[in-house]
Protein backbone atom coordinates (compact mmCIF):
# COMPACT_ATOMS: atom_id res chain seq x y z
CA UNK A 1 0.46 -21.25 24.40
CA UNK A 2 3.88 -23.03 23.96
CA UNK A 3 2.42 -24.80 20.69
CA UNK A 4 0.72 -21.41 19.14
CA UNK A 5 4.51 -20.29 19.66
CA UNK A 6 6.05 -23.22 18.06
CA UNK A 7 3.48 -23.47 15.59
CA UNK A 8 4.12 -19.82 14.45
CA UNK A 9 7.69 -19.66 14.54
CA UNK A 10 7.42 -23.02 12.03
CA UNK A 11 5.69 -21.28 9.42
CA UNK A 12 7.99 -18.51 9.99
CA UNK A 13 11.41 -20.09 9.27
CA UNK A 14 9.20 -22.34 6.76
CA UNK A 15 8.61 -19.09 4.49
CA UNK A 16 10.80 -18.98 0.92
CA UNK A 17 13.33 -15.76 1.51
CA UNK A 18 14.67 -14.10 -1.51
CA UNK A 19 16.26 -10.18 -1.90
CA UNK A 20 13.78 -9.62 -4.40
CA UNK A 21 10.76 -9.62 -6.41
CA UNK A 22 11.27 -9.07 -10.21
CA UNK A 23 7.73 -9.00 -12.38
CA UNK A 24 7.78 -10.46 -15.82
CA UNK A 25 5.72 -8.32 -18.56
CA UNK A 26 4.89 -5.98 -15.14
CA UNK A 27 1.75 -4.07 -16.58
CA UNK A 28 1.27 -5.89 -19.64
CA UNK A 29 4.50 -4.42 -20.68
CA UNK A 30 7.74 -6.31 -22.35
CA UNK A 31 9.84 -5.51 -19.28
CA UNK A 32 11.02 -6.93 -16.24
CA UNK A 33 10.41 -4.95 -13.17
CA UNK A 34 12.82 -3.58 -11.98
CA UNK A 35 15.27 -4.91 -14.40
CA UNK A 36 18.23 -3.75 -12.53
CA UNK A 37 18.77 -5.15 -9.58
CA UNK A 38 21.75 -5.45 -6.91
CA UNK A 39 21.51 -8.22 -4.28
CA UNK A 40 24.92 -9.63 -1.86
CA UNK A 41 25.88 -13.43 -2.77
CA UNK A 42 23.67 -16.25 -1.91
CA UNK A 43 20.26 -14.36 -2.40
CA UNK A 44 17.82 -15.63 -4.94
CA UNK A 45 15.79 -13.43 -6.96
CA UNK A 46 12.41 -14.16 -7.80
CA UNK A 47 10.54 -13.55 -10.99
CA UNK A 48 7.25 -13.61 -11.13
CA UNK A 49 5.31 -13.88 -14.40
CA UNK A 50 2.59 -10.93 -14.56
CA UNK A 51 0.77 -10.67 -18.05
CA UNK A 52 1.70 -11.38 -21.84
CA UNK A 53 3.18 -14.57 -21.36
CA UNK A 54 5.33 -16.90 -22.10
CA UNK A 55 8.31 -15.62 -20.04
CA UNK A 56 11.90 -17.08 -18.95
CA UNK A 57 15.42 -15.87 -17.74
CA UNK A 58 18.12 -16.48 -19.82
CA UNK A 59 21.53 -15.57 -17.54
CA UNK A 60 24.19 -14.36 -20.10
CA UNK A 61 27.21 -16.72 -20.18
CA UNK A 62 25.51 -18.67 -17.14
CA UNK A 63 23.75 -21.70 -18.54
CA UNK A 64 23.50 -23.34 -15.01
CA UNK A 65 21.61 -19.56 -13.50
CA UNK A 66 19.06 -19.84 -16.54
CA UNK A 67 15.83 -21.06 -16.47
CA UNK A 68 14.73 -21.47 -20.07
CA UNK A 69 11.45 -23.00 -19.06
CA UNK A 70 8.44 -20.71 -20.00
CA UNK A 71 6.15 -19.70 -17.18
CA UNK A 72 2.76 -19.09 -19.11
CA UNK A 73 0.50 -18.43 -16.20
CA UNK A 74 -0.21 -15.51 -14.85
CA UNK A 75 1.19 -15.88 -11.45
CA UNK A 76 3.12 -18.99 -12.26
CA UNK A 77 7.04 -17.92 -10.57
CA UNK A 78 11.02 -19.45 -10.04
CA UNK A 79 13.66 -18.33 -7.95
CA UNK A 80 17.31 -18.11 -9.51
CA UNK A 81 20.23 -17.94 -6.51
CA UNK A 82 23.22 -16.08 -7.42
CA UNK A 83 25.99 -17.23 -5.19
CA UNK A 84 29.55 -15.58 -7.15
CA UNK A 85 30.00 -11.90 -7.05
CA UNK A 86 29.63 -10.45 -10.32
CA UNK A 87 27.36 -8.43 -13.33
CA UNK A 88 25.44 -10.08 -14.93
CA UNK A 89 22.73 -9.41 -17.92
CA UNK A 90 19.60 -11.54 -18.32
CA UNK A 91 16.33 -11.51 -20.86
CA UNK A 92 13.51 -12.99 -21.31
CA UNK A 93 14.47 -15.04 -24.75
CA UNK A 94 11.00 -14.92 -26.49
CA UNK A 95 11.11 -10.92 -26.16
CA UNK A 96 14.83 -10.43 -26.21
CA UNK A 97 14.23 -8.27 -29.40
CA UNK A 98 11.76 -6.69 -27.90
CA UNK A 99 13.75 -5.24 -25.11
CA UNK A 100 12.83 -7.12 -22.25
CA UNK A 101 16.66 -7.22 -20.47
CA UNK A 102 17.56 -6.73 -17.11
CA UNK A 103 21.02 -6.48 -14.95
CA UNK A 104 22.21 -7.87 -11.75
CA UNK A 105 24.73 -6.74 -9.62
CA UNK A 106 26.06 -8.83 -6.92
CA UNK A 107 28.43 -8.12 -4.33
């Protein structure tokens, strides 16, 4: 019984944490979802890429928070931790034009 215990609280703690879950192109639309977002310092936020890929997150002002890689599978997903309190504005850059923008708020 002790190792069921153990071997449940493992994969517990073992589990990625993150304030939220943002979809990319949610509903094979150009959006992120929900693309505004408030979350306290030191949470990540994690995007998920839905449909009509190729997406990324391009943070504003905040090369280091960026992840200009392009997830092209549907499925395929990053988290981006936001440690300093502050706005801040992100897109995805191959459907900037197109409207797909977003805003964080953290506290």
């Amino acid at each position: 019984m002790k190792f069921l215990f153990a071997l449940l609280a493992t994969l517990f703690f073992a589990l990625p944490a993150w304030a939220v879950d943002v979809q990319m192109g949610n509903n094979g639309q150009l959006v992120f979802e929900p693309n505004e977002i408030s979350i306290s310092a030191g949470d990540s936020i994690h995007f998920i890429n839905n449909v009509l890929p190729p997406h990324n997150v391009v943070v504003d002002g905040h090369p280091e928070l960026s992840h200009k890689g392009l997830a092209v599978a549907p499925g395929e997903s990053f988290d981006i931790s936001f440690d300093t309190p502050g706005d801040y504005t992100f897109w995805c850059d191959p459907h900037k034009g197109a409207g797909m923008i977003g805003h964080i708020h953290v506290s």
